[in-house]
C-alpha atoms as a PDB file:
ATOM      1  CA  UNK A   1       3.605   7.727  -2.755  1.00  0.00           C
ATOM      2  CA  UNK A   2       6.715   8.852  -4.601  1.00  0.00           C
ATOM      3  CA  UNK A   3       6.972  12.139  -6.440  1.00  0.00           C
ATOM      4  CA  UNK A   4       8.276  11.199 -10.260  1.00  0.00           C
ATOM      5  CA  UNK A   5       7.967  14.753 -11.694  1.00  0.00           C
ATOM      6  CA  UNK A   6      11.383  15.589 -11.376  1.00  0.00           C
ATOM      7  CA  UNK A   7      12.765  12.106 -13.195  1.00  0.00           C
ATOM      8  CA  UNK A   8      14.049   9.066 -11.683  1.00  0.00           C
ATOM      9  CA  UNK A   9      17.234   8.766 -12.794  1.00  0.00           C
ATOM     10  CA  UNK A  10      19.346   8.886  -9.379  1.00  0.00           C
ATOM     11  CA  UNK A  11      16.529   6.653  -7.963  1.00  0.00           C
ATOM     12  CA  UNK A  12      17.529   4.213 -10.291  1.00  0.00           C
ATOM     13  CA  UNK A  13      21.212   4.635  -9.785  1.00  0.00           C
ATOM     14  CA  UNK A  14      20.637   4.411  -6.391  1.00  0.00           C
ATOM     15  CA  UNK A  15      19.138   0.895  -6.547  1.00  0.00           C
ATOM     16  CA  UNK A  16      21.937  -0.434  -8.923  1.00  0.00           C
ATOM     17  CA  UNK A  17      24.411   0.875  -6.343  1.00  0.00           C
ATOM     18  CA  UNK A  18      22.718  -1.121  -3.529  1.00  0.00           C
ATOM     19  CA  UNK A  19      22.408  -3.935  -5.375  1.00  0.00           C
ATOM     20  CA  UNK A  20      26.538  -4.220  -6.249  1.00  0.00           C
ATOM     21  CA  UNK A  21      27.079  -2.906  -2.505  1.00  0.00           C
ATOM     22  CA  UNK A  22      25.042  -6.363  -1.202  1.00  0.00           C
ATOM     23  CA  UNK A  23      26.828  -8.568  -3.557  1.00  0.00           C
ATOM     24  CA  UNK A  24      30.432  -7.165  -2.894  1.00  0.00           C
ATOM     25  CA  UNK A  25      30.562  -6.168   0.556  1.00  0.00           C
ATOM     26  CA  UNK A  26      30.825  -9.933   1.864  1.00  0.00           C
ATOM     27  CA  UNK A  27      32.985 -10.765  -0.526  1.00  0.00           C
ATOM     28  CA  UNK A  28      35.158  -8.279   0.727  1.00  0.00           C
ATOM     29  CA  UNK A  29      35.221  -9.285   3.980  1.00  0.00           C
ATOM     30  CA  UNK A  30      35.719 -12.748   3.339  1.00  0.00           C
ATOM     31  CA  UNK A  31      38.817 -11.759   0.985  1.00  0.00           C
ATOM     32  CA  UNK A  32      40.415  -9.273   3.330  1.00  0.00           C
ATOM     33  CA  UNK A  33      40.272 -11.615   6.271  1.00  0.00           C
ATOM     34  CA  UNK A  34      41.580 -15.035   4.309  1.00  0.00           C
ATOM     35  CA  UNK A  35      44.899 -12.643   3.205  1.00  0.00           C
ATOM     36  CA  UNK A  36      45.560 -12.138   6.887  1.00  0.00           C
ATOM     37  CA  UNK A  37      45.195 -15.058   7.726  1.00  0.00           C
ATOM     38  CA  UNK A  38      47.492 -16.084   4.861  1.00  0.00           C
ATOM     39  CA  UNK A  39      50.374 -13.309   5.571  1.00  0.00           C
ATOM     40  CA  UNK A  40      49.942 -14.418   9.175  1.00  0.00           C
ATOM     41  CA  UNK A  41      50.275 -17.974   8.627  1.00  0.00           C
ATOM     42  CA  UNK A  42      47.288 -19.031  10.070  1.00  0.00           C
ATOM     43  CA  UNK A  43      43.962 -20.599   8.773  1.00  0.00           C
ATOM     44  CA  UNK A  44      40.980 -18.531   8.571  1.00  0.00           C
ATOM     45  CA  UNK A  45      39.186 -20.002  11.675  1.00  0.00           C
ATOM     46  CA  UNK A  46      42.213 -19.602  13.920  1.00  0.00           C
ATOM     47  CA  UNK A  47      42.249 -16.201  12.908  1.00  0.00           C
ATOM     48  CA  UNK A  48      39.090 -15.370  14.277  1.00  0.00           C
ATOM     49  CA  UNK A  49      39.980 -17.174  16.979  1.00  0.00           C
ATOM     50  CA  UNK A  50      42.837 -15.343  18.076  1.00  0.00           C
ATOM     51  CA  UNK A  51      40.582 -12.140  17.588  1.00  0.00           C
ATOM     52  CA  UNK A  52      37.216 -13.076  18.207  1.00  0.00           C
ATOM     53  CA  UNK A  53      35.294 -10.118  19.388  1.00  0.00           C
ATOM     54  CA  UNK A  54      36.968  -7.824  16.378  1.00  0.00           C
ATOM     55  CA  UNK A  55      36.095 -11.223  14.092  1.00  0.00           C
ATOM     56  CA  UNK A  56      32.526 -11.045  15.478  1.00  0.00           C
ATOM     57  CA  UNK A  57      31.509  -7.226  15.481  1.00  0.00           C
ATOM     58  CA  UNK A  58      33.098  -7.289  11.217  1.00  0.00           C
ATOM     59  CA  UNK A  59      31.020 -10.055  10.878  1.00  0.00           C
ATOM     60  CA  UNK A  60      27.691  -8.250  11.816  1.00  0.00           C
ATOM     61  CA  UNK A  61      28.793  -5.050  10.317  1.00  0.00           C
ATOM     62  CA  UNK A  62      29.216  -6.496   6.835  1.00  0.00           C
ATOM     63  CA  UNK A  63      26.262  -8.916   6.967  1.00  0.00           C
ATOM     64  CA  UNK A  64      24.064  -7.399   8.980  1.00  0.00           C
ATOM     65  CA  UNK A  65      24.775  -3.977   6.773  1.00  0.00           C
ATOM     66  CA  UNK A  66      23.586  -6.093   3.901  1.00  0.00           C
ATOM     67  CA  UNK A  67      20.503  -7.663   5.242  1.00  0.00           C
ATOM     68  CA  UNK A  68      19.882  -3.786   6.036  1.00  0.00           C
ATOM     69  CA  UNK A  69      20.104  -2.649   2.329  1.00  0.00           C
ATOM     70  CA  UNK A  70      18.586  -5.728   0.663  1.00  0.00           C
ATOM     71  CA  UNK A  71      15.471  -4.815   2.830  1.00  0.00           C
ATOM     72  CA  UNK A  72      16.241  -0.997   1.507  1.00  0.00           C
ATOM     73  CA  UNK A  73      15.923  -2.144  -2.448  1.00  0.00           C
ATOM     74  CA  UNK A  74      13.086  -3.709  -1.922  1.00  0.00           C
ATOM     75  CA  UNK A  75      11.475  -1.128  -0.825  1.00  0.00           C
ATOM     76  CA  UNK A  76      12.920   1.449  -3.165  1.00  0.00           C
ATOM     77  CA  UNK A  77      12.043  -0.997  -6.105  1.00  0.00           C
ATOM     78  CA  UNK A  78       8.555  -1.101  -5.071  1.00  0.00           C
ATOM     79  CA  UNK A  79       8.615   2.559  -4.555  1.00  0.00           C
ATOM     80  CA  UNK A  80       7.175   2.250  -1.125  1.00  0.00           C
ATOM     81  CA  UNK A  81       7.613   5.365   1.952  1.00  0.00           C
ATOM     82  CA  UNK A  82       9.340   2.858   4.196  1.00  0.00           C
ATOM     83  CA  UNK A  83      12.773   3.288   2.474  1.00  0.00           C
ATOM     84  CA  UNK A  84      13.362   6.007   4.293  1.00  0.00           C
ATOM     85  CA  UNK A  85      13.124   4.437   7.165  1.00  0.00           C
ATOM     86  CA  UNK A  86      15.181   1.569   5.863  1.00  0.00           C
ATOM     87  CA  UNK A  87      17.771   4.363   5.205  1.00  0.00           C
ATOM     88  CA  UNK A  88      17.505   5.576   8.767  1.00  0.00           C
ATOM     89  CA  UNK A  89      18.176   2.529  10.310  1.00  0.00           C
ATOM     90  CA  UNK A  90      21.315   1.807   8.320  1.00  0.00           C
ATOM     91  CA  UNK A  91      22.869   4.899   9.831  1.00  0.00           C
ATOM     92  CA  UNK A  92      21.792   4.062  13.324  1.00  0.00           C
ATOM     93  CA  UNK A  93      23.160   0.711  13.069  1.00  0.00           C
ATOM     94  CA  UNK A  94      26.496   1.977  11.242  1.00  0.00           C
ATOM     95  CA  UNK A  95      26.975   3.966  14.170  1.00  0.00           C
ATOM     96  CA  UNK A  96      25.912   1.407  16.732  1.00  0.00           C
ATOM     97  CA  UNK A  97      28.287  -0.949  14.906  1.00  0.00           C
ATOM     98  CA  UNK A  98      31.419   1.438  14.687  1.00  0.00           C
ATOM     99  CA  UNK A  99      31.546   1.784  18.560  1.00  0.00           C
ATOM    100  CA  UNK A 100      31.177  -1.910  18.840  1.00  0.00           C
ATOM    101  CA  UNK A 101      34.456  -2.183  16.478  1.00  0.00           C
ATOM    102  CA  UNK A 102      35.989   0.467  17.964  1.00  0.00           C
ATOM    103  CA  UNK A 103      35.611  -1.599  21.409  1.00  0.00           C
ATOM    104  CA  UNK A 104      36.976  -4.714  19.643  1.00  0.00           C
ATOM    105  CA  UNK A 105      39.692  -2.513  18.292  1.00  0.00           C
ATOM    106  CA  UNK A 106      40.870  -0.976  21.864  1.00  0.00           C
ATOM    107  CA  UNK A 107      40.547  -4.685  23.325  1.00  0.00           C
ATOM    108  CA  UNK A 108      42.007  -7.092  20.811  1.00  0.00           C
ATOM    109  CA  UNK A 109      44.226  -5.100  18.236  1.00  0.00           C
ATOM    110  CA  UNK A 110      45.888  -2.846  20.658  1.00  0.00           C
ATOM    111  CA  UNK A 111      46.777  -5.269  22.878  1.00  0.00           C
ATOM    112  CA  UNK A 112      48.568  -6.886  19.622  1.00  0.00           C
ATOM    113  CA  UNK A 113      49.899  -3.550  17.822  1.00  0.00           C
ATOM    114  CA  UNK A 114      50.873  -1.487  20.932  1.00  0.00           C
ATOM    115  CA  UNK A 115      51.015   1.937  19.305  1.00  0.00           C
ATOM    116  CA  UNK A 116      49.123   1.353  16.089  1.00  0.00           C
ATOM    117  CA  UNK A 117      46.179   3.409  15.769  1.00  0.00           C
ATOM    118  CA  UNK A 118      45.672   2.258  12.188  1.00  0.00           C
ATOM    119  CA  UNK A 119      42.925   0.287  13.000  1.00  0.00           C
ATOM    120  CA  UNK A 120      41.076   3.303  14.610  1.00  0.00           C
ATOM    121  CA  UNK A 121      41.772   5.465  11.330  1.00  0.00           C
ATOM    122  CA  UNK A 122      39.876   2.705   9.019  1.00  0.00           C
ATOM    123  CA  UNK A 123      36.878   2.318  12.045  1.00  0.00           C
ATOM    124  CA  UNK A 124      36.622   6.517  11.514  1.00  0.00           C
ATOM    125  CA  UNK A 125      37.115   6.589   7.462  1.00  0.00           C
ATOM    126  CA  UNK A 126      34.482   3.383   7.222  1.00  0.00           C
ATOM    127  CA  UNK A 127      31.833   5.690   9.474  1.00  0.00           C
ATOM    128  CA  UNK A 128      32.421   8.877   7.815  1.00  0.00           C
ATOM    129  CA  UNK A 129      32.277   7.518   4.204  1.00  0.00           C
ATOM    130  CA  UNK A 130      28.481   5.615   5.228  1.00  0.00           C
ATOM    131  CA  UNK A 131      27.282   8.713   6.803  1.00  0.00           C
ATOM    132  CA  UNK A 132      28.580  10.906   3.212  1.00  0.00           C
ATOM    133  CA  UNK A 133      26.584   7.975   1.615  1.00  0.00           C
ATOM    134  CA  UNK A 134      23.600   7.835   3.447  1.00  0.00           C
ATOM    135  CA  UNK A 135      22.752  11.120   5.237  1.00  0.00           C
ATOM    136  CA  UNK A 136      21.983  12.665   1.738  1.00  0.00           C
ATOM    137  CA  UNK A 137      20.454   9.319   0.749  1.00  0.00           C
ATOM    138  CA  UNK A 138      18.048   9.695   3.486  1.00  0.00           C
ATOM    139  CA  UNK A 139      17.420  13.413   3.099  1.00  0.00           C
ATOM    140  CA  UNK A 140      16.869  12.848  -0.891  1.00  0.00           C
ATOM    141  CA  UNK A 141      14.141   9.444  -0.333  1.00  0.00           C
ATOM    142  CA  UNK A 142      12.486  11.772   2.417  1.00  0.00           C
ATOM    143  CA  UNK A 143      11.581  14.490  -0.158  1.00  0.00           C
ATOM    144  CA  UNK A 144      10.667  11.953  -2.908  1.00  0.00           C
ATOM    145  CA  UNK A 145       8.056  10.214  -0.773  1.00  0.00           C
ATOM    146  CA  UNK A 146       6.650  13.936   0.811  1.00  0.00           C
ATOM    147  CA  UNK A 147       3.296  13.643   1.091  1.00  0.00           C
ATOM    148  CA  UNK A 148       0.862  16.277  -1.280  1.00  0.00           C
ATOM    149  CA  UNK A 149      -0.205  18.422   1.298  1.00  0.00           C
ATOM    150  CA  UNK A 150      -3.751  19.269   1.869  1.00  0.00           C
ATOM    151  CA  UNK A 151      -3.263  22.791   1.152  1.00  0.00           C
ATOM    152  CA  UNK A 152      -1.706  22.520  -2.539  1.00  0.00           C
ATOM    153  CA  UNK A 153      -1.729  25.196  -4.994  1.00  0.00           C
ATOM    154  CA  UNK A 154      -3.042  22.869  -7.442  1.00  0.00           C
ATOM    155  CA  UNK A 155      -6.115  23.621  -9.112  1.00  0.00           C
ATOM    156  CA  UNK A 156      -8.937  21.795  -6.984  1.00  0.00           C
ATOM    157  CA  UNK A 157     -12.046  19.757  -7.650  1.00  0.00           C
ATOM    158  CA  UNK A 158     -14.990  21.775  -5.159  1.00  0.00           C
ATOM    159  CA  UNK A 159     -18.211  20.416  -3.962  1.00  0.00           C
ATOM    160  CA  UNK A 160     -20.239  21.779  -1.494  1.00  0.00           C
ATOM    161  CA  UNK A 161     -18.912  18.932   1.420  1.00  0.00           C
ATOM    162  CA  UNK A 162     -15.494  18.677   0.732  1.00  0.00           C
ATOM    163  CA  UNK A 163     -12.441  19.516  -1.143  1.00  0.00           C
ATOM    164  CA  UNK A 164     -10.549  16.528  -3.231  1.00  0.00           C
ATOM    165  CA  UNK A 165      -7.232  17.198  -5.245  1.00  0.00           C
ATOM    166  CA  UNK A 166      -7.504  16.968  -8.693  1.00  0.00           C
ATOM    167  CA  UNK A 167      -7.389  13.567 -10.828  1.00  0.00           C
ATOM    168  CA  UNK A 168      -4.108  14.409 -12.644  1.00  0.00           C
ATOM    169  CA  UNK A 169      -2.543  14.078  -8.865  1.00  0.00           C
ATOM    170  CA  UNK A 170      -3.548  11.061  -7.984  1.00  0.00           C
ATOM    171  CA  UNK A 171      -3.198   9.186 -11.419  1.00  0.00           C
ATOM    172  CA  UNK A 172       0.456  10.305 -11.074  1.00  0.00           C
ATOM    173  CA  UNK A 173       1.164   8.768  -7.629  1.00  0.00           C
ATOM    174  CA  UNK A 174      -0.702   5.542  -8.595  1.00  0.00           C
ATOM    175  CA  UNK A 175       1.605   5.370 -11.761  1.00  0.00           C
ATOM    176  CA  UNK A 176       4.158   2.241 -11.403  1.00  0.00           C
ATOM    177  CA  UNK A 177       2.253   0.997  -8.533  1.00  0.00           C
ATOM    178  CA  UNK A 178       1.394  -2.589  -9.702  1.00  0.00           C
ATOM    179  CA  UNK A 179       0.832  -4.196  -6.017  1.00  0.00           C
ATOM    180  CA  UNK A 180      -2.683  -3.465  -4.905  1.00  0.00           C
ATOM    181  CA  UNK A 181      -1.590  -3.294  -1.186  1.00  0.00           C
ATOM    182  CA  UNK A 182       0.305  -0.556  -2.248  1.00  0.00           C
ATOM    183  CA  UNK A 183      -2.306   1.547  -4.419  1.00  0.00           C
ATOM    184  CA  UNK A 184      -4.816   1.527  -1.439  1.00  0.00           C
ATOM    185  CA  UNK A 185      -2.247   2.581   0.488  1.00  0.00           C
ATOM    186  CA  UNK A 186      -1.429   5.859  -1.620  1.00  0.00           C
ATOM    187  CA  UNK A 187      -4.963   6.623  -1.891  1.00  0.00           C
ATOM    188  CA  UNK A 188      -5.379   6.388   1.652  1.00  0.00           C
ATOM    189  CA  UNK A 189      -2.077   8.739   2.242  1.00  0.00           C
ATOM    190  CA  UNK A 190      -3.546  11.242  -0.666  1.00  0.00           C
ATOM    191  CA  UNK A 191      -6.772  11.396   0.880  1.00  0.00           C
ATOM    192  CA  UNK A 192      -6.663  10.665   4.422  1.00  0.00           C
ATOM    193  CA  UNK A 193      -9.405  12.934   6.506  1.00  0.00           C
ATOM    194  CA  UNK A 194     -11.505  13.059   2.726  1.00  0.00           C
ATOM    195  CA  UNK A 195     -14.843  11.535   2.910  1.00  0.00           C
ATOM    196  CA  UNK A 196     -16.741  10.528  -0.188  1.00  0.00           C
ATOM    197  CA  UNK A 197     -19.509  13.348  -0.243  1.00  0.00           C
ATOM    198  CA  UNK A 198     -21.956  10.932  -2.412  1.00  0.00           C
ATOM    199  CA  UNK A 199     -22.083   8.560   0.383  1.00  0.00           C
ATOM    200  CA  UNK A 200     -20.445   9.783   3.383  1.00  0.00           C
ATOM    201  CA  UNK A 201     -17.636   7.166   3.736  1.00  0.00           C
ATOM    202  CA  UNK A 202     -13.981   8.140   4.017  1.00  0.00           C
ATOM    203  CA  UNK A 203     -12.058   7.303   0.883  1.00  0.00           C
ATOM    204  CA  UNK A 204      -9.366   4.348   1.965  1.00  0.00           C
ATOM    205  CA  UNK A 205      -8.649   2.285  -0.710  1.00  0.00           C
ATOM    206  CA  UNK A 206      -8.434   2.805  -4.789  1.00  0.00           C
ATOM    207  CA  UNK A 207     -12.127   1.076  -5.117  1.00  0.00           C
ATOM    208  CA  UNK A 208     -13.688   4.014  -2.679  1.00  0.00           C
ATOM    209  CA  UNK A 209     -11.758   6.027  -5.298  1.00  0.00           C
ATOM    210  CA  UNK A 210     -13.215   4.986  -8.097  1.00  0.00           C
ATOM    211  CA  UNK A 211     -16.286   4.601  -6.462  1.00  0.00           C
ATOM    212  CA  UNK A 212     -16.359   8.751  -6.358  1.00  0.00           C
ATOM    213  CA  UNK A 213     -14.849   9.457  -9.562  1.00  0.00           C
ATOM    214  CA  UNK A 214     -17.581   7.431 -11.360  1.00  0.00           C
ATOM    215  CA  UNK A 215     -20.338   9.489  -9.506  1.00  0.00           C
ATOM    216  CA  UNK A 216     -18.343  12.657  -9.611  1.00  0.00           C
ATOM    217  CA  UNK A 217     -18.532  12.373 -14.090  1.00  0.00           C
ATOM    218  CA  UNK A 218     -22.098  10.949 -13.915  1.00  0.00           C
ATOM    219  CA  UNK A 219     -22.677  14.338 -11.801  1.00  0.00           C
ATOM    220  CA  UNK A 220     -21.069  16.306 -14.312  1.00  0.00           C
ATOM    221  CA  UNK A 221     -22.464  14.864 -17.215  1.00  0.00           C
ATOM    222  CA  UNK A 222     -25.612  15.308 -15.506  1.00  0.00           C
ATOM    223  CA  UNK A 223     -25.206  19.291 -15.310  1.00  0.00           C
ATOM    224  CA  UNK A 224     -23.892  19.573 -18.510  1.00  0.00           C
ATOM    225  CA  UNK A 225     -26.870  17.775 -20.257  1.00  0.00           C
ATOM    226  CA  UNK A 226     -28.902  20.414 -17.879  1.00  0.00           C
ATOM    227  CA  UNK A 227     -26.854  23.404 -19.216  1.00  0.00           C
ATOM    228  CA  UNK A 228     -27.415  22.016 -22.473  1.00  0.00           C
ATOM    229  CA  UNK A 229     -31.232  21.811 -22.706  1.00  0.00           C
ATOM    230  CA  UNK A 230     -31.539  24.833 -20.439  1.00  0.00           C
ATOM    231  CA  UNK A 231     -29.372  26.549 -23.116  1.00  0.00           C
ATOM    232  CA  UNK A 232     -31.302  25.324 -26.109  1.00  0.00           C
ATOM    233  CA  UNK A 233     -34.647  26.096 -24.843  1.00  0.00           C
ATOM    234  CA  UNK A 234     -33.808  30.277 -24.089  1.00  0.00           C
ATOM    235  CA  UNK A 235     -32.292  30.314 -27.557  1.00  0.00           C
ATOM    236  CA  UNK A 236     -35.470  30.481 -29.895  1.00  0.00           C
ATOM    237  CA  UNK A 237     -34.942  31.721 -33.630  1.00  0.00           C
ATOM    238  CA  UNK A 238     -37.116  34.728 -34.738  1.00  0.00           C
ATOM    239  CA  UNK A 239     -39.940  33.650 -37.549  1.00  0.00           C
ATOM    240  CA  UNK A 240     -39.055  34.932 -41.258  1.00  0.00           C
ATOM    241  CA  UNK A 241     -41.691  37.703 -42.151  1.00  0.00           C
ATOM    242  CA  UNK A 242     -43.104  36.594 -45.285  1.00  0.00           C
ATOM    243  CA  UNK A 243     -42.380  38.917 -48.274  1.00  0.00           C
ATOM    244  CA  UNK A 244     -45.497  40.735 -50.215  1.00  0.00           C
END
């Protein structure tokens, strides 16, 4: 369930962002490593062959950071909870993966450089810039998908069994939801404890939903039309005296 009340404007930016990050970030890669292999006079695969564990931890950074953030838009564009923990697990591997390259770095590169600690200075600008990226990322997808909790201020439909939110609440977190999987799944979040108090059954999927709404109006249209004749048979107008 994602909250839309406030816009979803940087959710949408967000998206288009991961999409150009998935497309370029090989690209890169591929790019940086054929000019180094071109100023060093080499060919591309005896490049990474001179350096191979360096070769082989950029390699799973930049792919397996994409594979990561594919699996991220899909979520996001199907506005499912599990982004955020497609988010999370882009800054644990990030991290995993920097110490890896650092390790490749301190093995390989030094050995080649002496002295340089350039290499070091791009591993620590690469993991600070992801976690400036992501950390708010994750904190911002976290309070889109917050659950409505139980205890809302929201006006309230009451019966005697049981408490439901009101209609309005969960029309809006169905809204954009076009994969049925995914609609059951909201109404199960929404509503999870809730039982159905016309039959007793806990309220799982949008069917058990609309299974209760329907008897919920007939009830009400049932009391009103009660009100209604109640109201019409107290209300009796006074007889006319006739005039002499």
């Amino acid at each position: 369930m994602i909250n839309t009340s406030r816009g979803m404007k940087w959710y949408t930016i967000l998206k288009i962002l991961l999409v150009i990050w998935i497309i370029t970030e090989p690209s890169f890669f591929l790019s940086d490593w054929s000019a180094i292999a071109v100023q060093s006079n080499v060919t591309f695969i005896e490049l990474a062959a001179a350096l191979p564990l360096f070769f082989i931890s950029n390699f799973i950074n930049v792919f397996g950071d994409s594979i990561l953030m594919a699996i991220l838009f899909y979520h996001m564009r199907n506005k499912d909870k599990k982004s955020i923990d497609s988010t999370r697990n882009i800054l644990i591997f990030d991290i995993v993966i920097s110490f890896i390259t650092t390790l490749a770095t301190l093995i390989e590169l030094q050995s080649l450089n002496g002295d340089d600690y350039s290499g070091y200075g791009s591993i620590l600008g690469y993991i600070t810039f992801r976690l400036i990226v992501f950390v708010p990322t994750y904190i911002y997808l976290k309070k889109r998908f917050l659950p409505i909790p139980h205890n809302s201020q929201a006006p309230y439909i009451t019966h005697a069994e049981s408490t439901f939110p009101p209609f309005e609440t969960i029309s809006a977190a169905l809204e954009g939801l076009l994969n049925q999987t995914d609609r059951d799944e909201t109404i199960a979040q929404i509503l999870s404890g809730y039982n159905n108090p016309y039959t007793g059954q806990p309220i799982t999927t949008e069917k058990d939903w609309d299974e209760y709404t329907q008897a919920y109006q007939a009830e009400q249209k049932q009391k009103l039309q009660k009100f209604t004749s109640a109201s019409s048979k107290e209300y009796k107008p006074r007889k006319k005296k006739p005039k002499n």
